[in-house]
PDB file of N, CA and C in Angstrom:
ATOM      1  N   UNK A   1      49.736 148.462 -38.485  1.00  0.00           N
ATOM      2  CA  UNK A   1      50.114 148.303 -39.878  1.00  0.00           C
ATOM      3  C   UNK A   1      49.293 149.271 -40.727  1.00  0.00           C
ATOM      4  N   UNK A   2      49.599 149.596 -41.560  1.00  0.00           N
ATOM      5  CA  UNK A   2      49.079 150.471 -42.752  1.00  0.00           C
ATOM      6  C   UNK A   2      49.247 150.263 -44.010  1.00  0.00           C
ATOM      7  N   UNK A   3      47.963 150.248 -44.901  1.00  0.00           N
ATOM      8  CA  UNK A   3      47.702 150.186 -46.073  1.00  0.00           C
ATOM      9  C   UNK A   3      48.672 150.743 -47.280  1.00  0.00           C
ATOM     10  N   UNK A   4      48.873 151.923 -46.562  1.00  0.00           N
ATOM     11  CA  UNK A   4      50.362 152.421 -47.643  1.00  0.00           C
ATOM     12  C   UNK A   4      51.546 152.430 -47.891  1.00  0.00           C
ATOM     13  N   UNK A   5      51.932 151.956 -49.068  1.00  0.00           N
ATOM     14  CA  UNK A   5      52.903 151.229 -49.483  1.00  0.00           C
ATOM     15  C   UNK A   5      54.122 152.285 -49.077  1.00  0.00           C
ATOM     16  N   UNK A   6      55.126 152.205 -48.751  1.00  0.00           N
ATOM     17  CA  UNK A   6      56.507 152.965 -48.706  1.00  0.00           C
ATOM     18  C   UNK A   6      56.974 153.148 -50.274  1.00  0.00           C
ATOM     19  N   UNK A   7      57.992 154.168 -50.266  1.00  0.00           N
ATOM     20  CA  UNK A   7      57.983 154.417 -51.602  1.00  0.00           C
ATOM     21  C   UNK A   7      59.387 154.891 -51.604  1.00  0.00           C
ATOM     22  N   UNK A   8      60.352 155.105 -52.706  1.00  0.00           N
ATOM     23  CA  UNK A   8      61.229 155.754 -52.603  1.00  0.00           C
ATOM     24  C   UNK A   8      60.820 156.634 -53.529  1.00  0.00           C
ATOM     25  N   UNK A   9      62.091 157.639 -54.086  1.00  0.00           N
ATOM     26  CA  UNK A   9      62.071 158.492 -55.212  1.00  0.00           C
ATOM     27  C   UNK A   9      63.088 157.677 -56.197  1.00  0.00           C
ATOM     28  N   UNK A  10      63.026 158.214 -57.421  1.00  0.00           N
ATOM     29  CA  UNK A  10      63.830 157.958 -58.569  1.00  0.00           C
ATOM     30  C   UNK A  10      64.545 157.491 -58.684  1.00  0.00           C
ATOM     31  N   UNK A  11      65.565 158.041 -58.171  1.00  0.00           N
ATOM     32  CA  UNK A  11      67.029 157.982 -57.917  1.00  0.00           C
ATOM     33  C   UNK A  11      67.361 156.740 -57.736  1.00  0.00           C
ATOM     34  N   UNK A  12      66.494 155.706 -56.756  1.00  0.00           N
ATOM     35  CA  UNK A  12      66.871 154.745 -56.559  1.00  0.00           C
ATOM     36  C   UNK A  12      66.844 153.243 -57.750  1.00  0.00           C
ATOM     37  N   UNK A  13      65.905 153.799 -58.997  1.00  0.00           N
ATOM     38  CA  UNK A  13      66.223 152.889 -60.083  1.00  0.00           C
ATOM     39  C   UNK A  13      67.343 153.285 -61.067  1.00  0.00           C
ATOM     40  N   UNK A  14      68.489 154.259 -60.438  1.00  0.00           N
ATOM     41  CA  UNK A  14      69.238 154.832 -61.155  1.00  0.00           C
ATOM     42  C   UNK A  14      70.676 153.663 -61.504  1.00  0.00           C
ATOM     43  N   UNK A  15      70.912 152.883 -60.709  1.00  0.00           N
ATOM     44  CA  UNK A  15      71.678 151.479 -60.822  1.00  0.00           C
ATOM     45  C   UNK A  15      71.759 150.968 -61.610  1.00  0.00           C
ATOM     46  N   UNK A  16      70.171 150.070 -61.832  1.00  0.00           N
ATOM     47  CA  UNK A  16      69.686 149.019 -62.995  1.00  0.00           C
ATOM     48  C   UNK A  16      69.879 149.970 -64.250  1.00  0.00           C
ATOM     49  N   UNK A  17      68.876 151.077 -64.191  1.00  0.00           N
ATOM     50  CA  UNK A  17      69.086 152.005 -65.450  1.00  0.00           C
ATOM     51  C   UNK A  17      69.988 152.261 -66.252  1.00  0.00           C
ATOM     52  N   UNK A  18      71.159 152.185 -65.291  1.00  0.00           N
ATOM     53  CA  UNK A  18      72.389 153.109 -66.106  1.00  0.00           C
ATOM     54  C   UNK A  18      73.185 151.606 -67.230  1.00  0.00           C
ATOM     55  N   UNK A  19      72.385 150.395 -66.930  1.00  0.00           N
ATOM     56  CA  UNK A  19      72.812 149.470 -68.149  1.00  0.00           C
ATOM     57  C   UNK A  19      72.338 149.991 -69.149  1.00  0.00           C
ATOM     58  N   UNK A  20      71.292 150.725 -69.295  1.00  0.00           N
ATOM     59  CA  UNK A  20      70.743 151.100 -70.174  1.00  0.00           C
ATOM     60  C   UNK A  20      71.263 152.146 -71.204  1.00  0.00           C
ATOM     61  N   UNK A  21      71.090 153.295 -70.301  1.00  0.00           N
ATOM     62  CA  UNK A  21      71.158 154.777 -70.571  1.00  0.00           C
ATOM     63  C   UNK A  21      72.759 155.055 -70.029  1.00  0.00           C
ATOM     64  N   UNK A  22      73.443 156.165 -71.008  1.00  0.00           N
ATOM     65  CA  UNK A  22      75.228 156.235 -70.983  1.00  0.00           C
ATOM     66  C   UNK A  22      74.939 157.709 -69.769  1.00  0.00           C
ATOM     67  N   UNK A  23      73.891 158.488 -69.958  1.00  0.00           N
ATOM     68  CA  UNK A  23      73.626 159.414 -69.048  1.00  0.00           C
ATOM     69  C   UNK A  23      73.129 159.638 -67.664  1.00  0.00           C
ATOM     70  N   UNK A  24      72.841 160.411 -67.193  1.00  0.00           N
ATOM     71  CA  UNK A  24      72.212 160.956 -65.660  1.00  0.00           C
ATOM     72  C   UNK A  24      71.245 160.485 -66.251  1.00  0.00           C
ATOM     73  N   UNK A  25      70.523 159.483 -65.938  1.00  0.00           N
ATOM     74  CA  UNK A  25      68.892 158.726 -66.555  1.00  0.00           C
ATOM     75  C   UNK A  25      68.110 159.427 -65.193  1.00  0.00           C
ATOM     76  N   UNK A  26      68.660 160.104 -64.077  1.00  0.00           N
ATOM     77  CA  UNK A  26      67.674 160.553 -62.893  1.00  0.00           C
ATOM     78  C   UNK A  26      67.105 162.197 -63.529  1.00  0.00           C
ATOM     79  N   UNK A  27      68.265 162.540 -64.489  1.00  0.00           N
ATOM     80  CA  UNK A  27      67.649 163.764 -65.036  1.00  0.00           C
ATOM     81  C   UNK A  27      66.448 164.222 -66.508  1.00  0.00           C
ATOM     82  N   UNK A  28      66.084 162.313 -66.965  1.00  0.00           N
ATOM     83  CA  UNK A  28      65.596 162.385 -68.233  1.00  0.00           C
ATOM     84  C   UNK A  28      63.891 162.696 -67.581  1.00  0.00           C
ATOM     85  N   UNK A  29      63.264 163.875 -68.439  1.00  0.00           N
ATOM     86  CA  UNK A  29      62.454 164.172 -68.055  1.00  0.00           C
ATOM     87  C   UNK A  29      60.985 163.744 -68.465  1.00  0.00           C
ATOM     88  N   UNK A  30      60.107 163.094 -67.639  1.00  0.00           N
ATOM     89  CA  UNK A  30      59.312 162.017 -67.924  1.00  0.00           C
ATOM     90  C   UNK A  30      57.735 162.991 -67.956  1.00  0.00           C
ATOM     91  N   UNK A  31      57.069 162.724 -69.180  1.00  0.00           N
ATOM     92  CA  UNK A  31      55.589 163.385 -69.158  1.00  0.00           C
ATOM     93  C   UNK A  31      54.553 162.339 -68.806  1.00  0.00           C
ATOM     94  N   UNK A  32      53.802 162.377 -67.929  1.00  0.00           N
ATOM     95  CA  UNK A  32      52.868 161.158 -67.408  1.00  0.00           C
ATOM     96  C   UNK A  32      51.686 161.303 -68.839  1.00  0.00           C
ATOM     97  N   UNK A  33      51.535 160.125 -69.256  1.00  0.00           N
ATOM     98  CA  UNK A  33      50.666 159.967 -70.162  1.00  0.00           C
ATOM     99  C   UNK A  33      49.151 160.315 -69.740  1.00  0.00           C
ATOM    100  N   UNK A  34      49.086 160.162 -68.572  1.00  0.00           N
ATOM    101  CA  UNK A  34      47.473 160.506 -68.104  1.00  0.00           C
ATOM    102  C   UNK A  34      47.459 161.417 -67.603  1.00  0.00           C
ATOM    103  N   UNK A  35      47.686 162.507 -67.024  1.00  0.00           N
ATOM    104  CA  UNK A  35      47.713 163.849 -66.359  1.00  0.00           C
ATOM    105  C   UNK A  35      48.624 164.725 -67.274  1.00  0.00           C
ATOM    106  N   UNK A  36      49.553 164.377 -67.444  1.00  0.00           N
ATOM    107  CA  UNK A  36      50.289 165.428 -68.647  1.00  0.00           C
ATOM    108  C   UNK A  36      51.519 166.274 -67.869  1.00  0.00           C
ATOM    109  N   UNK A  37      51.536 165.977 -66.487  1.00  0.00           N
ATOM    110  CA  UNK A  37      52.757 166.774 -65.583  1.00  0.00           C
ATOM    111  C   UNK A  37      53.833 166.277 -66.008  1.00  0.00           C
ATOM    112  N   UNK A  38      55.080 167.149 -66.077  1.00  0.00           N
ATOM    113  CA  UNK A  38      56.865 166.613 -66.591  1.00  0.00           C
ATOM    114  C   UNK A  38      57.451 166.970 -65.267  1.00  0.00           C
ATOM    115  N   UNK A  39      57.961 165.694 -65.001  1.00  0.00           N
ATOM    116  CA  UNK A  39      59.000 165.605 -64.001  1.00  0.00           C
ATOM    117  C   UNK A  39      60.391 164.733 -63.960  1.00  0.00           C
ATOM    118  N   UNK A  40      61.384 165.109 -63.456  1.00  0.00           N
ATOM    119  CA  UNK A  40      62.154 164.550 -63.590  1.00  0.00           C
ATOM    120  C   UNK A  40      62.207 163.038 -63.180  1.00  0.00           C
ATOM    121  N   UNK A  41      62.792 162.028 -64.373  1.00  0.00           N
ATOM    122  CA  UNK A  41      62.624 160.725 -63.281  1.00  0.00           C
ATOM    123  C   UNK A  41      63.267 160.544 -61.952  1.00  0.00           C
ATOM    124  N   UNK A  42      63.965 161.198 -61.581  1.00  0.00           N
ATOM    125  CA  UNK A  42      64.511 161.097 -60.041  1.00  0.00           C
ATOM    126  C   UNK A  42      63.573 161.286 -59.308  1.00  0.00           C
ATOM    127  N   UNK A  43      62.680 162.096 -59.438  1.00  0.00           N
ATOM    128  CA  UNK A  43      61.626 162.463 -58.430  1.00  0.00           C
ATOM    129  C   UNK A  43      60.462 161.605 -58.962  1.00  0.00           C
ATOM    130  N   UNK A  44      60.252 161.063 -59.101  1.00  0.00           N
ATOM    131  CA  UNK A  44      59.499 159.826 -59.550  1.00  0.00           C
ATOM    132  C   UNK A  44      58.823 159.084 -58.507  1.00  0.00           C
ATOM    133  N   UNK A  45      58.060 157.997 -58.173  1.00  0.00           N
ATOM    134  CA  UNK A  45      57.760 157.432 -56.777  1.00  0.00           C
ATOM    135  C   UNK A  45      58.206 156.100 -57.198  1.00  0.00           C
ATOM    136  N   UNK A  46      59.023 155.418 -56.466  1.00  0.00           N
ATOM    137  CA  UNK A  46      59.743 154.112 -57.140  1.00  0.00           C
ATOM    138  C   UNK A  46      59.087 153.290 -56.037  1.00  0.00           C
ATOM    139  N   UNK A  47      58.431 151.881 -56.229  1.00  0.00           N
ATOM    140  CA  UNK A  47      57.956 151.121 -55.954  1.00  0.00           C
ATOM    141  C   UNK A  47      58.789 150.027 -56.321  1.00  0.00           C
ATOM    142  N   UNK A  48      58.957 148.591 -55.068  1.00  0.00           N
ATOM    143  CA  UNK A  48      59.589 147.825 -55.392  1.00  0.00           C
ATOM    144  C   UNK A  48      60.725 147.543 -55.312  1.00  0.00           C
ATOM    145  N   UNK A  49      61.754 146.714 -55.838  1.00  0.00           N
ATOM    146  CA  UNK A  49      63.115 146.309 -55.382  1.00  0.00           C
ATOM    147  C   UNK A  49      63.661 146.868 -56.310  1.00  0.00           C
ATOM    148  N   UNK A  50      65.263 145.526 -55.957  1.00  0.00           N
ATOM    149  CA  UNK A  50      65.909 145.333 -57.294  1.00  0.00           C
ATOM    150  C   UNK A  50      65.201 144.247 -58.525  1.00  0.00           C
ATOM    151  N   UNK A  51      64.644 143.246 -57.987  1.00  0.00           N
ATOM    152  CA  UNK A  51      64.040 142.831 -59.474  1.00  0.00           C
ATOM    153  C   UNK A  51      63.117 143.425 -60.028  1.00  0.00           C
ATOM    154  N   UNK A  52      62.432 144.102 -59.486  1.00  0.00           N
ATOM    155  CA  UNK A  52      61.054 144.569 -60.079  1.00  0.00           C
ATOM    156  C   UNK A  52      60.825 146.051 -59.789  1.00  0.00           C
ATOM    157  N   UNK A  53      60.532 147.463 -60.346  1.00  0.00           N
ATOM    158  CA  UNK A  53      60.617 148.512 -60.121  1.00  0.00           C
ATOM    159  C   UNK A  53      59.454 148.988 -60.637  1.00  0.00           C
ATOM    160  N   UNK A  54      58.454 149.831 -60.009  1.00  0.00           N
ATOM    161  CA  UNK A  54      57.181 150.414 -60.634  1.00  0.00           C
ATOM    162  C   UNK A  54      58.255 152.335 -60.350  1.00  0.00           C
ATOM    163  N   UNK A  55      57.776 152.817 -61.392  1.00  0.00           N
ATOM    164  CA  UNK A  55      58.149 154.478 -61.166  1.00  0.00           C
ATOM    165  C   UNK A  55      56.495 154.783 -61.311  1.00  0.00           C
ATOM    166  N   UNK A  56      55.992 155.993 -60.777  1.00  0.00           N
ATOM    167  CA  UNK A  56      54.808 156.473 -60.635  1.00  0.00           C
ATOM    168  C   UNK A  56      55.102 158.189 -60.837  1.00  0.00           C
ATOM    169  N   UNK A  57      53.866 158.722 -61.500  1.00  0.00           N
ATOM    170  CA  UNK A  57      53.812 159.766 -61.548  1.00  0.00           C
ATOM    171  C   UNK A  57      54.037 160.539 -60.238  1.00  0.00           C
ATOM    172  N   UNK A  58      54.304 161.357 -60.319  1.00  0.00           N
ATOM    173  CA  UNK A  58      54.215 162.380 -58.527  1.00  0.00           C
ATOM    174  C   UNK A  58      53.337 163.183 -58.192  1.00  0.00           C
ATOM    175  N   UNK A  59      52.033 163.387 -59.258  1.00  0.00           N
ATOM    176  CA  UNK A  59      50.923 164.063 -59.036  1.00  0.00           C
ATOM    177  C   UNK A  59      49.997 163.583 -59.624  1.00  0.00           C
ATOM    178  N   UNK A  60      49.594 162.142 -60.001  1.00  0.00           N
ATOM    179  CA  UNK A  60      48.400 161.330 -59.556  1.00  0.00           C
ATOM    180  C   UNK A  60      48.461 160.068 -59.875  1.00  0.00           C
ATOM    181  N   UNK A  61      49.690 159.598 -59.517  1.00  0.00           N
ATOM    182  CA  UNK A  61      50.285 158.176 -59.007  1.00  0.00           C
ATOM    183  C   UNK A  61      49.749 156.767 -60.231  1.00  0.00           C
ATOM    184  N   UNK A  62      49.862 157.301 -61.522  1.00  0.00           N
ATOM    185  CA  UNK A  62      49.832 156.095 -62.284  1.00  0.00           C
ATOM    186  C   UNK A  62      50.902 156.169 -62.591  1.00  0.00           C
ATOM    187  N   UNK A  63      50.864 154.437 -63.126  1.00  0.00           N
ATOM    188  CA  UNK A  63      52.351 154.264 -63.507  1.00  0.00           C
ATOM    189  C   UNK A  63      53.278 154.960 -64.852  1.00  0.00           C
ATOM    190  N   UNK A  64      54.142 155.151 -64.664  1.00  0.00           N
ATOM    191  CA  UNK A  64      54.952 155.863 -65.682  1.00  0.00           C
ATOM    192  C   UNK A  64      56.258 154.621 -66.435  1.00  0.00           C
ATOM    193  N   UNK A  65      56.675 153.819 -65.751  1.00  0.00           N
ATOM    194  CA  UNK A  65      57.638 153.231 -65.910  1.00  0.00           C
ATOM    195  C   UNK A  65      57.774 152.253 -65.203  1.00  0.00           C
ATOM    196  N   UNK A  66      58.108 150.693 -65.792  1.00  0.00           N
ATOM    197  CA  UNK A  66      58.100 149.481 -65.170  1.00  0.00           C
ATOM    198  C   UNK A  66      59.585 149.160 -65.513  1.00  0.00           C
ATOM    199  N   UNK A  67      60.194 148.874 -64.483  1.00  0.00           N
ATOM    200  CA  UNK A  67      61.633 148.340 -64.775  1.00  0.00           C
ATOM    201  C   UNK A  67      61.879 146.574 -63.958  1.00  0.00           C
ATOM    202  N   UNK A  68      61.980 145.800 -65.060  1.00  0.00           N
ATOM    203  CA  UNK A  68      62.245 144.077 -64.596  1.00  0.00           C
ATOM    204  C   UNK A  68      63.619 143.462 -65.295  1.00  0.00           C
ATOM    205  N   UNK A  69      64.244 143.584 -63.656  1.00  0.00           N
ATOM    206  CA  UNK A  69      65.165 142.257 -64.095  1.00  0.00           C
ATOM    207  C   UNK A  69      65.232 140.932 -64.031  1.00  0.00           C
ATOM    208  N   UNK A  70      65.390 140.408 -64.849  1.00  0.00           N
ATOM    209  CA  UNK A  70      65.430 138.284 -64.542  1.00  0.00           C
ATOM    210  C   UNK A  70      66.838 138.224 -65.240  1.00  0.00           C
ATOM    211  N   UNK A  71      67.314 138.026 -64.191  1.00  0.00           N
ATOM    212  CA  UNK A  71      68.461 136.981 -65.013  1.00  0.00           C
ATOM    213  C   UNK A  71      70.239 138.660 -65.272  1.00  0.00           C
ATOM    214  N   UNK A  72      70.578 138.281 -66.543  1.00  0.00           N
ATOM    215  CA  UNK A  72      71.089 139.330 -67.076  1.00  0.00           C
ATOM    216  C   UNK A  72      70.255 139.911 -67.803  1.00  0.00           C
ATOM    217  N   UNK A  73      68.733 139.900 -67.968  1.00  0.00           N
ATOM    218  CA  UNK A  73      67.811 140.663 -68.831  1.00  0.00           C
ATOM    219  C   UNK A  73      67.201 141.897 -67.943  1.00  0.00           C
ATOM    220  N   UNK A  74      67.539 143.242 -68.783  1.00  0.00           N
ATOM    221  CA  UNK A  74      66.553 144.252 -67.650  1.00  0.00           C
ATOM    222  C   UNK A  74      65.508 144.579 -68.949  1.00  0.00           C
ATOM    223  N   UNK A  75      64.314 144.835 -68.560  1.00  0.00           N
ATOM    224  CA  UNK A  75      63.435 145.174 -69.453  1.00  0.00           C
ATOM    225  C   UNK A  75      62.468 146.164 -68.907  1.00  0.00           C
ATOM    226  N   UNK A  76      62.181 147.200 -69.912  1.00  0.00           N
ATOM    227  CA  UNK A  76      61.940 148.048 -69.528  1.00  0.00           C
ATOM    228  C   UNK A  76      60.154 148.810 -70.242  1.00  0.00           C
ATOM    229  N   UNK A  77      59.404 149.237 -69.675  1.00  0.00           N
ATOM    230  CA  UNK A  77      57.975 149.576 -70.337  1.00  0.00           C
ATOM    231  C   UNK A  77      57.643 151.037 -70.105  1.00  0.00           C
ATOM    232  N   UNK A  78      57.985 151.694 -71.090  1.00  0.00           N
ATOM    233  CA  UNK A  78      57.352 153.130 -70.591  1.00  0.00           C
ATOM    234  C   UNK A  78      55.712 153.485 -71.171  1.00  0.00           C
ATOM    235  N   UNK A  79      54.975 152.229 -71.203  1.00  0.00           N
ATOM    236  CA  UNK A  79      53.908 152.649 -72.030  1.00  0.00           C
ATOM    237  C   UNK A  79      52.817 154.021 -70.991  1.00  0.00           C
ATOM    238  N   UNK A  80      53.310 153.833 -69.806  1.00  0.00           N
ATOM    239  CA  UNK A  80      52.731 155.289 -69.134  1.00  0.00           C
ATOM    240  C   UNK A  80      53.317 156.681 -69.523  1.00  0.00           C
ATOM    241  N   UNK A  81      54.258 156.723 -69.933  1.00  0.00           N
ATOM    242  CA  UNK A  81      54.975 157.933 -70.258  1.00  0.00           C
ATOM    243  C   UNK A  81      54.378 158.540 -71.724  1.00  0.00           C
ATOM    244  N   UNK A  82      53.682 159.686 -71.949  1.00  0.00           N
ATOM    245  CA  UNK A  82      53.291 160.146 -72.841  1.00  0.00           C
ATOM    246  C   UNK A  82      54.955 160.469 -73.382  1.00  0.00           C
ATOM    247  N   UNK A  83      56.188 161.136 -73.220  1.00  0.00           N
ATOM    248  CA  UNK A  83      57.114 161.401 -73.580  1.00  0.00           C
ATOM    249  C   UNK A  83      58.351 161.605 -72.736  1.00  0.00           C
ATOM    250  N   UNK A  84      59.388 161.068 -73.375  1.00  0.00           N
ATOM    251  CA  UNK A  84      60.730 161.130 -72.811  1.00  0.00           C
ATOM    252  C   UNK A  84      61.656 162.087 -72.912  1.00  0.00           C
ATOM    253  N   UNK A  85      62.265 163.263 -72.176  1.00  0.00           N
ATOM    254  CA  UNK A  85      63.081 164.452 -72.783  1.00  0.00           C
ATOM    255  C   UNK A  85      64.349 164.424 -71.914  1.00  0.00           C
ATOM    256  N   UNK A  86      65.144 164.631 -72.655  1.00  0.00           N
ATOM    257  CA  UNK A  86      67.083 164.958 -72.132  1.00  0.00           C
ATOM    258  C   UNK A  86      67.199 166.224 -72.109  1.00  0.00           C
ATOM    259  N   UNK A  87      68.007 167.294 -71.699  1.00  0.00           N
ATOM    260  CA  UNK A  87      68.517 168.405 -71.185  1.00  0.00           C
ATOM    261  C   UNK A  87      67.490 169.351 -71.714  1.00  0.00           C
ATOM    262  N   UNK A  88      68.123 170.763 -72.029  1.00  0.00           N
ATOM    263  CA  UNK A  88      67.093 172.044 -71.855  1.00  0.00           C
ATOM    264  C   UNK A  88      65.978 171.641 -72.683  1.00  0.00           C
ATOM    265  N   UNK A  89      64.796 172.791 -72.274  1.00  0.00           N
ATOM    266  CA  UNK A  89      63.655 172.929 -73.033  1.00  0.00           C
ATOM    267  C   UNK A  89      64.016 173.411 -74.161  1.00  0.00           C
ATOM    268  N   UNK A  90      63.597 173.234 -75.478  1.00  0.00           N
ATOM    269  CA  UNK A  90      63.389 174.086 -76.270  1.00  0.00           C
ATOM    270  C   UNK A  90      63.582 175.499 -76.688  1.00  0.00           C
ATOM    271  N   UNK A  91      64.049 176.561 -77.097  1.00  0.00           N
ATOM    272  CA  UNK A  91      63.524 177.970 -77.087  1.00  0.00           C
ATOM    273  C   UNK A  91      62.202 178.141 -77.423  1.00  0.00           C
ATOM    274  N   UNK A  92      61.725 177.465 -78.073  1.00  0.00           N
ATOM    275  CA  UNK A  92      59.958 177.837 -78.240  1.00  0.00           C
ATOM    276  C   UNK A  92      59.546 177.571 -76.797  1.00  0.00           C
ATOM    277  N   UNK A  93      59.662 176.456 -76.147  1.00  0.00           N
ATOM    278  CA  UNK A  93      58.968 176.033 -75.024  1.00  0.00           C
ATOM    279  C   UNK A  93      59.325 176.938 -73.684  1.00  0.00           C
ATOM    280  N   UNK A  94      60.293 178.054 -74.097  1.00  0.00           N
ATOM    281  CA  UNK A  94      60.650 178.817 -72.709  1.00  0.00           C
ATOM    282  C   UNK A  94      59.939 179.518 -72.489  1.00  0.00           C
ATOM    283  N   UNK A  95      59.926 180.001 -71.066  1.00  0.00           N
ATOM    284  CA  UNK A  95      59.308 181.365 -71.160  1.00  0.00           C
ATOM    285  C   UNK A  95      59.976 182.410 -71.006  1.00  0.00           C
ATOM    286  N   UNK A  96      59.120 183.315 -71.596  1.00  0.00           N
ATOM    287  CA  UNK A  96      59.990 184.683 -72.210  1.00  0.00           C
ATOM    288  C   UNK A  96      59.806 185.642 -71.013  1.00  0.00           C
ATOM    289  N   UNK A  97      61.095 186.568 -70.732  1.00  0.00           N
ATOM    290  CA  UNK A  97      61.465 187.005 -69.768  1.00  0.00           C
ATOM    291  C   UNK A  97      61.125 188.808 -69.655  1.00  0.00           C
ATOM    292  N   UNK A  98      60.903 189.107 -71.418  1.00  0.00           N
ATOM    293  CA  UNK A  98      60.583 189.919 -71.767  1.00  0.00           C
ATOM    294  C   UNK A  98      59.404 190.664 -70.885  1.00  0.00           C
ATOM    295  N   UNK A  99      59.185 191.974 -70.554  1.00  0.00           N
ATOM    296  CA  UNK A  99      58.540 192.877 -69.989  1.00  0.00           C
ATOM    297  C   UNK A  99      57.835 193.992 -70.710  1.00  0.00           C
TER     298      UNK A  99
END
């Protein structure tokens, strides 16, 4: 036996989610409040079932996102997520291709 937990990726709280969110919620892009890395929530480390869902950062494993269902209630905590983003970056935030 071993100490470490199995894990999926993202994708797999994409079910419960989509009561939520009308979009690809595997493509909303999640900033870990404590390290500061943006990754997509699909690639996420999903902990847990269907009632209970931990998402984890992917480069230093605090939590980002708690997803609980009871009942017909899903409830949801992103207090790990410094910020939540939908499709392209910015033009300020690109990088310039210029030479």
């Amino acid at each position: 036996m071993t100490d470490e937990l199995a894990w999926l990726d993202g994708n797999a709280a994409a079910g419960p989610l989509s009561r939520v969110f009308s979009f690809e919620v595997t493509n909303l892009k999640v900033t870990c409040g404590s390290c500061g890395v943006e990754s997509p929530l699909g690639k996420l480390h999903l902990y847990g079932g269907t009632m209970g869902m931990i998402l984890r950062c992917i480069a230093c494993g605090e939590v980002n996102l708690r997803v609980l269902e009871v009942g017909p209630s899903l409830r949801l905590d992103f207090r790990g997520a410094a910020c939540l983003a939908l499709g392209p970056e910015p033009r300020s935030a690109r990088r310039s291709n210029a030479t």
